[in-house]
PDB file of N, CA and C in Angstrom:
ATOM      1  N   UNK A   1       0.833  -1.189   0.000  1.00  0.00           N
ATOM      2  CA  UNK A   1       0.000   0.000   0.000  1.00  0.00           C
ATOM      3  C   UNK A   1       0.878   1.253   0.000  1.00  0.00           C
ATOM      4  N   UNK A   2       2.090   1.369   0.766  1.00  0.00           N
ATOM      5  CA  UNK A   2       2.943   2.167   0.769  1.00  0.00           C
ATOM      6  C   UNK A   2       3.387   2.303  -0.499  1.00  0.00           C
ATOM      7  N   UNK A   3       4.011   1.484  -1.248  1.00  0.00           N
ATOM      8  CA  UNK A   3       3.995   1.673  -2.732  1.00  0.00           C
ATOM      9  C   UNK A   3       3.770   2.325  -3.195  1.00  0.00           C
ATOM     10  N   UNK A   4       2.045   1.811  -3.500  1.00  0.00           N
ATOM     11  CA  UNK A   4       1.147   3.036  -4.418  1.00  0.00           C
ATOM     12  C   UNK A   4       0.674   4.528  -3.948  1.00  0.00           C
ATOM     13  N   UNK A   5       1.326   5.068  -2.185  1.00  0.00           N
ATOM     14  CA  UNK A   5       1.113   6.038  -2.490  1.00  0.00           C
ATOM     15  C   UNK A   5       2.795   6.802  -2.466  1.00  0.00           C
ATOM     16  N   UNK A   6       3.233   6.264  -3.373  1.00  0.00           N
ATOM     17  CA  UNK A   6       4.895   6.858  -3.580  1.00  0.00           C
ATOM     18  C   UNK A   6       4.380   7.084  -4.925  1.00  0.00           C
ATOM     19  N   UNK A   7       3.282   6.883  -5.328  1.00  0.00           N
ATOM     20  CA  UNK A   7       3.337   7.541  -6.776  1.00  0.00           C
ATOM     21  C   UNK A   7       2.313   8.783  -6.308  1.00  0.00           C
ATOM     22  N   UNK A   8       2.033   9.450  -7.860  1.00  0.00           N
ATOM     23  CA  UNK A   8       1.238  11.041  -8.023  1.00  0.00           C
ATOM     24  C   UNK A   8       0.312  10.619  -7.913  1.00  0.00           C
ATOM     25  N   UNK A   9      -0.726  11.044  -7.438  1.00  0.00           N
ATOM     26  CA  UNK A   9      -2.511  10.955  -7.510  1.00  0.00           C
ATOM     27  C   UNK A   9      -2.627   9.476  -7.168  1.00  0.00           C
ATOM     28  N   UNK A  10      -2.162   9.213  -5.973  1.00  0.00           N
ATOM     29  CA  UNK A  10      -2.781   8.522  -5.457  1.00  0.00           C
ATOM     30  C   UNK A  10      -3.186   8.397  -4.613  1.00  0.00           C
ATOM     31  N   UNK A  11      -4.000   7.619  -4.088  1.00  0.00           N
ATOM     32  CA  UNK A  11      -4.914   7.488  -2.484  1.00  0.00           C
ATOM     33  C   UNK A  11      -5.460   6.427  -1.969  1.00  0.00           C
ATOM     34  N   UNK A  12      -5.366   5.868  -0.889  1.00  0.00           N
ATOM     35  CA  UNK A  12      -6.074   4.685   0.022  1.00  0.00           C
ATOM     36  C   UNK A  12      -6.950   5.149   0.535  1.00  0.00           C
ATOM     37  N   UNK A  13      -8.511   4.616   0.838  1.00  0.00           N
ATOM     38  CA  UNK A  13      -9.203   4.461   1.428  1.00  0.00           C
ATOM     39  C   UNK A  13      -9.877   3.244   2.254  1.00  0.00           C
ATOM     40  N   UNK A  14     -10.658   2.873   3.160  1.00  0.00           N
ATOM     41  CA  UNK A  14     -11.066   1.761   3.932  1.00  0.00           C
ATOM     42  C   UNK A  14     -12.449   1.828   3.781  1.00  0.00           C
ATOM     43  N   UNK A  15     -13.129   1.239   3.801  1.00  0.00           N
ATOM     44  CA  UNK A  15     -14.661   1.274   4.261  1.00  0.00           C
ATOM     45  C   UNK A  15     -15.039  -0.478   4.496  1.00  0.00           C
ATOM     46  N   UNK A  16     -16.009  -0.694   5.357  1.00  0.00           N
ATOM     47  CA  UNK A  16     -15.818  -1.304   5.823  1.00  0.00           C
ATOM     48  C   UNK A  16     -15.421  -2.505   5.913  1.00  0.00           C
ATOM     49  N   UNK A  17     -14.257  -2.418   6.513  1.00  0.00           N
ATOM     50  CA  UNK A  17     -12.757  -3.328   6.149  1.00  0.00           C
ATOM     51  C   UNK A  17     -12.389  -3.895   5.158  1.00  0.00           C
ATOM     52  N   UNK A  18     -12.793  -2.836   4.207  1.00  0.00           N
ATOM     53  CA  UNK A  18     -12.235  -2.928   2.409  1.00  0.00           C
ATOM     54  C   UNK A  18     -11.392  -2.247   2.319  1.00  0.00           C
ATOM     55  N   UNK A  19     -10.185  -2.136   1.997  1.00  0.00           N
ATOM     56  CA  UNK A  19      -9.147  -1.669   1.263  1.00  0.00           C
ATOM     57  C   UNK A  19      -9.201  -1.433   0.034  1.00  0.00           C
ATOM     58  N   UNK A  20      -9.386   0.219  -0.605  1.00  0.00           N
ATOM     59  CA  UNK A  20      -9.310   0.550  -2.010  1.00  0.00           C
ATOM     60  C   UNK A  20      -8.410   1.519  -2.162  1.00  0.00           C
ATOM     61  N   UNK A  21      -7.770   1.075  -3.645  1.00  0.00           N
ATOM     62  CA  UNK A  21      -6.931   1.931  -4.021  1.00  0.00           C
ATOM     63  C   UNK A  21      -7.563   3.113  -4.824  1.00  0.00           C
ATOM     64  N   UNK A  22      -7.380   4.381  -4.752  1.00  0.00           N
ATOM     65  CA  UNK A  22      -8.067   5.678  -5.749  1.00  0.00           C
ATOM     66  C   UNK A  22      -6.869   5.736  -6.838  1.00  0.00           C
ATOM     67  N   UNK A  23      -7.030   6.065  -8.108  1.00  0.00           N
ATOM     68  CA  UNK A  23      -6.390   6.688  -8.754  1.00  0.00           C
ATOM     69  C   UNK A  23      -6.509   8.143  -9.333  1.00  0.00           C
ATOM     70  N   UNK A  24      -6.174   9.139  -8.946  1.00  0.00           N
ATOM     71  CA  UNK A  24      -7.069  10.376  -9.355  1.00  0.00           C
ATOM     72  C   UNK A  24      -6.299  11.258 -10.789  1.00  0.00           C
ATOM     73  N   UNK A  25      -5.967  10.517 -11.632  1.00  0.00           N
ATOM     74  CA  UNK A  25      -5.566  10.720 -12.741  1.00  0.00           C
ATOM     75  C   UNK A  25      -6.650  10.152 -14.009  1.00  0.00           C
ATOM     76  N   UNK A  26      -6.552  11.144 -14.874  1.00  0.00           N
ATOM     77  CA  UNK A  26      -7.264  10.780 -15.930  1.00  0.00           C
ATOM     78  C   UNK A  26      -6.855   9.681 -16.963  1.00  0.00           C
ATOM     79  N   UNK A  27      -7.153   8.742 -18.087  1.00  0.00           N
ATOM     80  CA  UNK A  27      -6.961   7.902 -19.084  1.00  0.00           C
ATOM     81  C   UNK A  27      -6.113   8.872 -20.218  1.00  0.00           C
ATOM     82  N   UNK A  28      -5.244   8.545 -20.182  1.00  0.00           N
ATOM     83  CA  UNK A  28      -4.457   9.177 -21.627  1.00  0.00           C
ATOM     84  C   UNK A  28      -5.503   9.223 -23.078  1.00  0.00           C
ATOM     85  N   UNK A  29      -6.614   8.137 -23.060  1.00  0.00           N
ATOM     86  CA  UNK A  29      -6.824   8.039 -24.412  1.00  0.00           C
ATOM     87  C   UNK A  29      -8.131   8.795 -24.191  1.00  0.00           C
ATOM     88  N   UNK A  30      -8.954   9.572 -23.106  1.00  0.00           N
ATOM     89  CA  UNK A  30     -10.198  10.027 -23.003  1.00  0.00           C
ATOM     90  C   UNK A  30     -10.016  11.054 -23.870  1.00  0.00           C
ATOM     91  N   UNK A  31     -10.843  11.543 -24.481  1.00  0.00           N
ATOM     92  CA  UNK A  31     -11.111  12.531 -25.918  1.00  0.00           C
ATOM     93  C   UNK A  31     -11.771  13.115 -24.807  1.00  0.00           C
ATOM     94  N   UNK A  32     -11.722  14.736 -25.463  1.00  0.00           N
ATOM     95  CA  UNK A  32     -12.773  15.961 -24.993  1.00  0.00           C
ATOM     96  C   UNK A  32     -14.439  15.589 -24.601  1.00  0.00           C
ATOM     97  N   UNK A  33     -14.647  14.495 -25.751  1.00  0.00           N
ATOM     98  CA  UNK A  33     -15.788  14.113 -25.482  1.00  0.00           C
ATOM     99  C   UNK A  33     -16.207  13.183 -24.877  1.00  0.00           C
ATOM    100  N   UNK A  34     -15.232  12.895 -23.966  1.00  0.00           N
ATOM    101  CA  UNK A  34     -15.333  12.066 -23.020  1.00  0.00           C
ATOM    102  C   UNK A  34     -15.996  10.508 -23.007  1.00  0.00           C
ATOM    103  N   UNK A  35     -15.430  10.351 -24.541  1.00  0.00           N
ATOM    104  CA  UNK A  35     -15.263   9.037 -25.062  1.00  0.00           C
ATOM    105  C   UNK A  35     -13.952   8.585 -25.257  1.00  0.00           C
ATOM    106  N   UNK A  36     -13.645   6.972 -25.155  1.00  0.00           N
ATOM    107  CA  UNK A  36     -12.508   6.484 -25.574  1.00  0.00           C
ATOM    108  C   UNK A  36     -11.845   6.861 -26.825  1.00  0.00           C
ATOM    109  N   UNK A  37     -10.828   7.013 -26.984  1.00  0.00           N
ATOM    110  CA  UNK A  37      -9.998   7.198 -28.246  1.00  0.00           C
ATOM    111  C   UNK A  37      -9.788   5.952 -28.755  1.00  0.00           C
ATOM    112  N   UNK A  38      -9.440   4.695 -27.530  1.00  0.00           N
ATOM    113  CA  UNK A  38      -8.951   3.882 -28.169  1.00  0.00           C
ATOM    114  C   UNK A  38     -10.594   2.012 -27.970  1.00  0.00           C
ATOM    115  N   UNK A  39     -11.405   2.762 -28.417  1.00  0.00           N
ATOM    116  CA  UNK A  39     -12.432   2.142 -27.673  1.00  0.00           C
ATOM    117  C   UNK A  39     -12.297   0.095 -28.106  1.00  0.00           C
ATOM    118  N   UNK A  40     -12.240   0.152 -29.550  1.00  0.00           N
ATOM    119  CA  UNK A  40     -11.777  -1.094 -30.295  1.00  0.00           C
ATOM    120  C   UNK A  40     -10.256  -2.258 -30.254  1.00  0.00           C
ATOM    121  N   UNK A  41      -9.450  -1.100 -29.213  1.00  0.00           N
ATOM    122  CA  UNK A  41      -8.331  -2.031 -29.271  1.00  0.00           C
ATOM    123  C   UNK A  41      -8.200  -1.967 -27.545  1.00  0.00           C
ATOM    124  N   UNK A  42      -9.146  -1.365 -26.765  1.00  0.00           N
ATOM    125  CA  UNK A  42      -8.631  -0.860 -25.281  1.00  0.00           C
ATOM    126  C   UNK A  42      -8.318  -2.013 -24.760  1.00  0.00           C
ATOM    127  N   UNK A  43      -7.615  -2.404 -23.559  1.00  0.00           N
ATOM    128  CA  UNK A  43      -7.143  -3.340 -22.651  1.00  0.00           C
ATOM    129  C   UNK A  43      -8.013  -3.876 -21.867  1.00  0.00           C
ATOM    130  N   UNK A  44      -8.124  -5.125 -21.596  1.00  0.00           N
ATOM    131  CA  UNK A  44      -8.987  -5.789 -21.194  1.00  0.00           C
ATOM    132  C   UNK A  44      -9.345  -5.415 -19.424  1.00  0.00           C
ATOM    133  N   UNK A  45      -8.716  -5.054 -19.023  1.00  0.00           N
ATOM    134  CA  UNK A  45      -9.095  -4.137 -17.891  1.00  0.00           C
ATOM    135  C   UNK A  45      -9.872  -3.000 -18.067  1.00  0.00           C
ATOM    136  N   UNK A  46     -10.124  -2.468 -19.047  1.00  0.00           N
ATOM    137  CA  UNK A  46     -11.233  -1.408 -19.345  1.00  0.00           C
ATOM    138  C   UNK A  46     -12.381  -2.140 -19.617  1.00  0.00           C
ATOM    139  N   UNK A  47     -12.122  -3.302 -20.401  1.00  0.00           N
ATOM    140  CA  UNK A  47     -13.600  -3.745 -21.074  1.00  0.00           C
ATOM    141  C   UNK A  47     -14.288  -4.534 -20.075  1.00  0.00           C
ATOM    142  N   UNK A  48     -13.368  -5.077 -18.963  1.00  0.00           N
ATOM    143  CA  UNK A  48     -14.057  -5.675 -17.508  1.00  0.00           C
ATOM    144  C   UNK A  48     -14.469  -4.205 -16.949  1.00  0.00           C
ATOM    145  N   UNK A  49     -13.979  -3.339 -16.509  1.00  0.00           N
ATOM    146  CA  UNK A  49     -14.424  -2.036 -15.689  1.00  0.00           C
ATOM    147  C   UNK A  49     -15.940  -1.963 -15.835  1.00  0.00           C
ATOM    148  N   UNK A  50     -16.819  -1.717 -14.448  1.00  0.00           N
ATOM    149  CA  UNK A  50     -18.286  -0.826 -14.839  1.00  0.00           C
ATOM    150  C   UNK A  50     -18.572   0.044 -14.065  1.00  0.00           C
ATOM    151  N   UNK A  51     -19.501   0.283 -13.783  1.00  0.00           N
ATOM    152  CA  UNK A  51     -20.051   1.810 -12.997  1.00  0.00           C
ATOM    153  C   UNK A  51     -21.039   1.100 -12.617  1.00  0.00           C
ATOM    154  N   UNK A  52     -21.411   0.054 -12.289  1.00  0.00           N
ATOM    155  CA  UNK A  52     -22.411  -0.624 -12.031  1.00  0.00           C
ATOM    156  C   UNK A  52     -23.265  -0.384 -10.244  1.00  0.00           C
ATOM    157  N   UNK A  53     -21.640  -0.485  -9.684  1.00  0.00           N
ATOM    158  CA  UNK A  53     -21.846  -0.927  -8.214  1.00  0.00           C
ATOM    159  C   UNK A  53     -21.010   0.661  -7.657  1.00  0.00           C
ATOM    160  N   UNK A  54     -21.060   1.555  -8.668  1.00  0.00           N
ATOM    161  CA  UNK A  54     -20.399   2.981  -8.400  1.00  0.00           C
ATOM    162  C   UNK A  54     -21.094   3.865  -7.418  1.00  0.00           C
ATOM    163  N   UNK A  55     -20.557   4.467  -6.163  1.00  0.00           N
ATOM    164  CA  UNK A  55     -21.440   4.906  -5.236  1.00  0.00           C
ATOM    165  C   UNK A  55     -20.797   6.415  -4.965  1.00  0.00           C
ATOM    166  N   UNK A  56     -20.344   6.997  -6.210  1.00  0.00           N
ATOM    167  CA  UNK A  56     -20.242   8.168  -6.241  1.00  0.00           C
ATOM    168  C   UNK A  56     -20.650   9.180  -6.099  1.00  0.00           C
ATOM    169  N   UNK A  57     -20.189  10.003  -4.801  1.00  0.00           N
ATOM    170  CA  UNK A  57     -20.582  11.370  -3.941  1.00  0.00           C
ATOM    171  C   UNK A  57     -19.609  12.199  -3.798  1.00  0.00           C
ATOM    172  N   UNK A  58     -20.007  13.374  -4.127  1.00  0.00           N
ATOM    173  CA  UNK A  58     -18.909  14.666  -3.740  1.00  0.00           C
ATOM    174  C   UNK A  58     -18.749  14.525  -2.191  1.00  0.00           C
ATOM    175  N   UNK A  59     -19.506  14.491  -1.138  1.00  0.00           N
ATOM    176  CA  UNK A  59     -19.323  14.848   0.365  1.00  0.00           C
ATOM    177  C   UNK A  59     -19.197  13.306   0.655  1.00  0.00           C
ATOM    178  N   UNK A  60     -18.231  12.718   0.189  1.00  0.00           N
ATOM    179  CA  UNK A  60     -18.209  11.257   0.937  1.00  0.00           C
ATOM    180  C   UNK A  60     -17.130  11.360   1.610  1.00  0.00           C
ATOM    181  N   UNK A  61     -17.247  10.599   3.084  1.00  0.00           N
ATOM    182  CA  UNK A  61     -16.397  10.683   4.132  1.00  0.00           C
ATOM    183  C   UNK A  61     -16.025   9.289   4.184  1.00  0.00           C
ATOM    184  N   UNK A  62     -14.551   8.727   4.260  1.00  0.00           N
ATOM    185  CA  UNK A  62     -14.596   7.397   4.201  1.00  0.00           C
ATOM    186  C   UNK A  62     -14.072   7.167   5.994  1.00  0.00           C
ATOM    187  N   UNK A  63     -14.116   5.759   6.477  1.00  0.00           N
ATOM    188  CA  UNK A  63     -13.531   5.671   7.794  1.00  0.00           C
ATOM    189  C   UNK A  63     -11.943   6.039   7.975  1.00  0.00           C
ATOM    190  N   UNK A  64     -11.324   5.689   6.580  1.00  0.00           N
ATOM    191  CA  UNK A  64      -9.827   5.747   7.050  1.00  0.00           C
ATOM    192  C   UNK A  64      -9.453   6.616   5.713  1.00  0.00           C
ATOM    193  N   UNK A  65      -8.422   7.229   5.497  1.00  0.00           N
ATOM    194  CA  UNK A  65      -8.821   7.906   4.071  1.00  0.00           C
ATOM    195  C   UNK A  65      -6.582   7.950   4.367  1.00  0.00           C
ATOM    196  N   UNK A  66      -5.873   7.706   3.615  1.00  0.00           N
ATOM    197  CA  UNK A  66      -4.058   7.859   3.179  1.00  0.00           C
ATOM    198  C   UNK A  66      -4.154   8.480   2.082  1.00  0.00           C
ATOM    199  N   UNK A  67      -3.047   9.414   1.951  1.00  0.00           N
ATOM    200  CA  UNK A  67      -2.719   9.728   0.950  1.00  0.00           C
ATOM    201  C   UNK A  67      -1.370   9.972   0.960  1.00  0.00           C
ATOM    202  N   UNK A  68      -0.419  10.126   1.955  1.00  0.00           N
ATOM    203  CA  UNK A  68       0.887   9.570   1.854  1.00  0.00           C
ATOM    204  C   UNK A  68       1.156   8.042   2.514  1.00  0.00           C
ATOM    205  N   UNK A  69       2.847   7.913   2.238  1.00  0.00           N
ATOM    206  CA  UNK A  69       3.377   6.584   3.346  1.00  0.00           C
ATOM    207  C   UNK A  69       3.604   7.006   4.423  1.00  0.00           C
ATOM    208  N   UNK A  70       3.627   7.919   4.728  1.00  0.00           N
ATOM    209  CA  UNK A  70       3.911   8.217   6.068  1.00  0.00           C
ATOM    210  C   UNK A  70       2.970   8.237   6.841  1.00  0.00           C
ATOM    211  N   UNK A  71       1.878   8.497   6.343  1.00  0.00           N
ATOM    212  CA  UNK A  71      -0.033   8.305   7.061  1.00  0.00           C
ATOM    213  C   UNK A  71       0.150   6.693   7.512  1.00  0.00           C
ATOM    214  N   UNK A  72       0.281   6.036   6.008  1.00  0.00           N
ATOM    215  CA  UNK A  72       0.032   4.323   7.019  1.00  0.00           C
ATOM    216  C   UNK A  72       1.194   4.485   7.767  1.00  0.00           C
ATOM    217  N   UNK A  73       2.519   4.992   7.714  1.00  0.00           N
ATOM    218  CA  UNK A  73       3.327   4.250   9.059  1.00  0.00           C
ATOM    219  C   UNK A  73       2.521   4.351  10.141  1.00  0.00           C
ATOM    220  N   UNK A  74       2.457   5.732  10.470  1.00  0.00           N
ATOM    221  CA  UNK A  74       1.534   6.452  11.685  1.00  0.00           C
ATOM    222  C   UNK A  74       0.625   5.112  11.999  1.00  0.00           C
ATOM    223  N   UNK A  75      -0.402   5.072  10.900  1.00  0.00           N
ATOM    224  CA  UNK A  75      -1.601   4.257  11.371  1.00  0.00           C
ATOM    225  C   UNK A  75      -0.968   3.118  11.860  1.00  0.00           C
ATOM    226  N   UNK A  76      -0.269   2.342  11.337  1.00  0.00           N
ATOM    227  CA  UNK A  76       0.172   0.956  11.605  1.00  0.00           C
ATOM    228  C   UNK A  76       0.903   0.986  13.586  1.00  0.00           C
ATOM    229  N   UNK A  77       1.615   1.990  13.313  1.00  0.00           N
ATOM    230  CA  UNK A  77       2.345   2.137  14.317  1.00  0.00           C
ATOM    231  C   UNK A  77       0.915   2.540  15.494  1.00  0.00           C
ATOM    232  N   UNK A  78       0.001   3.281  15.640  1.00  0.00           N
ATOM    233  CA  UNK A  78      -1.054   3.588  16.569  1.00  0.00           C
ATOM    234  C   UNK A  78      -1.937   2.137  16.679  1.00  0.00           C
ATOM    235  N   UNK A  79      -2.105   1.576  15.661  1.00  0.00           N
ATOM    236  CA  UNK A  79      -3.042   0.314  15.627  1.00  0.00           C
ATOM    237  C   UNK A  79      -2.087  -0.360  16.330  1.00  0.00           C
ATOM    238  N   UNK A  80      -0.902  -1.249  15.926  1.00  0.00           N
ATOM    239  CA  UNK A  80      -0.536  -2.536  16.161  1.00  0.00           C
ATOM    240  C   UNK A  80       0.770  -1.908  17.059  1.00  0.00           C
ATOM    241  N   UNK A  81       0.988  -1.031  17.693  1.00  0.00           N
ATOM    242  CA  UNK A  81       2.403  -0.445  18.857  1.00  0.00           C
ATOM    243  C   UNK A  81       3.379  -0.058  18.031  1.00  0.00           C
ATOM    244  N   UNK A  82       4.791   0.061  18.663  1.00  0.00           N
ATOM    245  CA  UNK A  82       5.587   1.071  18.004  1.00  0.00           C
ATOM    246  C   UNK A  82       6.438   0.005  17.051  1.00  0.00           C
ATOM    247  N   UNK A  83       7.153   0.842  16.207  1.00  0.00           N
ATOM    248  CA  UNK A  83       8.040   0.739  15.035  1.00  0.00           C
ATOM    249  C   UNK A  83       8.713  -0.568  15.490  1.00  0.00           C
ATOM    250  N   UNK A  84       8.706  -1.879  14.832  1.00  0.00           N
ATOM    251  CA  UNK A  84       9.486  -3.217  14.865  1.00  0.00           C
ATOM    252  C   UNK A  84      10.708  -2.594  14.408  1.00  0.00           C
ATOM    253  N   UNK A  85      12.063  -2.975  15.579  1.00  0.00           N
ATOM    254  CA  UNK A  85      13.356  -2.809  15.194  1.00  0.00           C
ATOM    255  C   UNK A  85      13.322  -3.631  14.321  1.00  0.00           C
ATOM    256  N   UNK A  86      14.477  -3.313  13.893  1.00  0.00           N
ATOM    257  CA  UNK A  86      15.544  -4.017  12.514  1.00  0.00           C
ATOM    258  C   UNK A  86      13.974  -4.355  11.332  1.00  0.00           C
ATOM    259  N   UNK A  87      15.052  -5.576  10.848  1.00  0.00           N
ATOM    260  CA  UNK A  87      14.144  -5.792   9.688  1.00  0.00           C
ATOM    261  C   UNK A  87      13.218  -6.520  10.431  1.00  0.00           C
ATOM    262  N   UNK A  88      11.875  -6.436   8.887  1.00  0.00           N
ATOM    263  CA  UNK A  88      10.906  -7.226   9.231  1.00  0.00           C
ATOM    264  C   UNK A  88      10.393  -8.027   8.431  1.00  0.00           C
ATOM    265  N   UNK A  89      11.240  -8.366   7.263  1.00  0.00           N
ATOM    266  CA  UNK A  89      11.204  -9.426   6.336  1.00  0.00           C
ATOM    267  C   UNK A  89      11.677 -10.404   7.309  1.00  0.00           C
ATOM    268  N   UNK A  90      11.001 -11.781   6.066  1.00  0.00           N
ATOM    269  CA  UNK A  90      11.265 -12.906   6.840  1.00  0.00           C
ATOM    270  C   UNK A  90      12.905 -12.780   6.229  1.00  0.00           C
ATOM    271  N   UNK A  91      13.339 -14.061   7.496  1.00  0.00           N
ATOM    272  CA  UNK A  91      15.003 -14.537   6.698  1.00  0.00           C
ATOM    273  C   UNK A  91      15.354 -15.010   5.345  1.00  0.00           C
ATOM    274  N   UNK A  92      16.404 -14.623   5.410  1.00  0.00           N
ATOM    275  CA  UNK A  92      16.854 -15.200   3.947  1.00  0.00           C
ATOM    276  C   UNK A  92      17.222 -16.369   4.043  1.00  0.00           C
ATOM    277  N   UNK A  93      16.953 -17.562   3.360  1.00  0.00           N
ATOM    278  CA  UNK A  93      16.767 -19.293   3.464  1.00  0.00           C
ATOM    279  C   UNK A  93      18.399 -19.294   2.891  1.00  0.00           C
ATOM    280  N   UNK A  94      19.170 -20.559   3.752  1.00  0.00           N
ATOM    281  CA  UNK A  94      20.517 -20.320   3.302  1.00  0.00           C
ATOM    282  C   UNK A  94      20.482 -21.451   2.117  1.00  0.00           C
ATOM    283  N   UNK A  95      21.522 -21.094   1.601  1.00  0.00           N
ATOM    284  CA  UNK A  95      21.760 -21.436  -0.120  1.00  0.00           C
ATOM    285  C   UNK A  95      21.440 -23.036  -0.239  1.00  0.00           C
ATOM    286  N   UNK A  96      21.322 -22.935  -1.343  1.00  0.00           N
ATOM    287  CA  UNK A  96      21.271 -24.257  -1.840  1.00  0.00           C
ATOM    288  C   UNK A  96      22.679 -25.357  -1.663  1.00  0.00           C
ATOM    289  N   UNK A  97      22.909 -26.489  -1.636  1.00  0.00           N
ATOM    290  CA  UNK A  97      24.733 -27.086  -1.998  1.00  0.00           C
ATOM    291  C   UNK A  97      24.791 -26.895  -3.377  1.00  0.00           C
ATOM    292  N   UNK A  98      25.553 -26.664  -3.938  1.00  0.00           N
ATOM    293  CA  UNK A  98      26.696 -27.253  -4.861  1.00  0.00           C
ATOM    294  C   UNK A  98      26.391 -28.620  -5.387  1.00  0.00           C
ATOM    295  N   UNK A  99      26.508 -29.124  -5.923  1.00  0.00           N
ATOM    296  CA  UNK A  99      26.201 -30.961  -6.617  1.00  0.00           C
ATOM    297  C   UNK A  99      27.601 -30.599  -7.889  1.00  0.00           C
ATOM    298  N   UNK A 100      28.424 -31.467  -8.026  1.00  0.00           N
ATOM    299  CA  UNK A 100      28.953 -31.862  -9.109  1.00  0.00           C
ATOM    300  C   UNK A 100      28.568 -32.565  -9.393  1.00  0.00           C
ATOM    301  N   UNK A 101      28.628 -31.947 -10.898  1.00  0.00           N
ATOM    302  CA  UNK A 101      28.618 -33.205 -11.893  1.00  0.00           C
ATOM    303  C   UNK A 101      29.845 -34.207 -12.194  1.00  0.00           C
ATOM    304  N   UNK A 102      29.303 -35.260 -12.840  1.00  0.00           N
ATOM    305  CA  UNK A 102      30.037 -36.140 -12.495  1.00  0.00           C
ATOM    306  C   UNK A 102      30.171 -36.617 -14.247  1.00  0.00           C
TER     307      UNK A 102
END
């Protein structure tokens, strides 16, 4: 989640205990008329997309609302206690042997 808000126009929200990502950038291929440019060859992630289950409001308040990484540290750190020293990846699995061939 930290990730995606290291990029531009982006944003996390929660509702209830859903995790969504916002993108608040426009489609490169939207025409003035606010039709596809590229409607016949678009990516199959557009042609799945709908507005079906869209619950779009100007005054919507969500429960948890990020828009930097530094918001989730905060949160993480107030929810679950303070900052885990060192790392917090798992270990690194030691190597494989060697086999000659023979």
């Amino acid at each position: 989640m930290r990730w995606f808000l290291l990029h531009d126009r982006a944003s996390v929200f929660v509702e209830d205990d859903t995790w969504y990502l916002l993108v608040h950038t426009t489609c490169k291929h939207l025409q003035s008329n606010n039709l596809c440019g590229i409607y016949h060859t678009r990516p199959q992630i557009c042609r799945d997309y709908s507005t079906d289950n869209c619950e779009y409001e100007d005054s919507w308040t969500y429960e948890k609302y990020f828009e930097s990484p530094e918001q989730v540290v905060e949160y993480v750190e107030a929810t679950l206690g303070a900052k885990v020293q060192g790392n917090i990846r798992s270990p690194e699995p030691p190597l494989l042997p060697i086999l000659n061939s023979i």
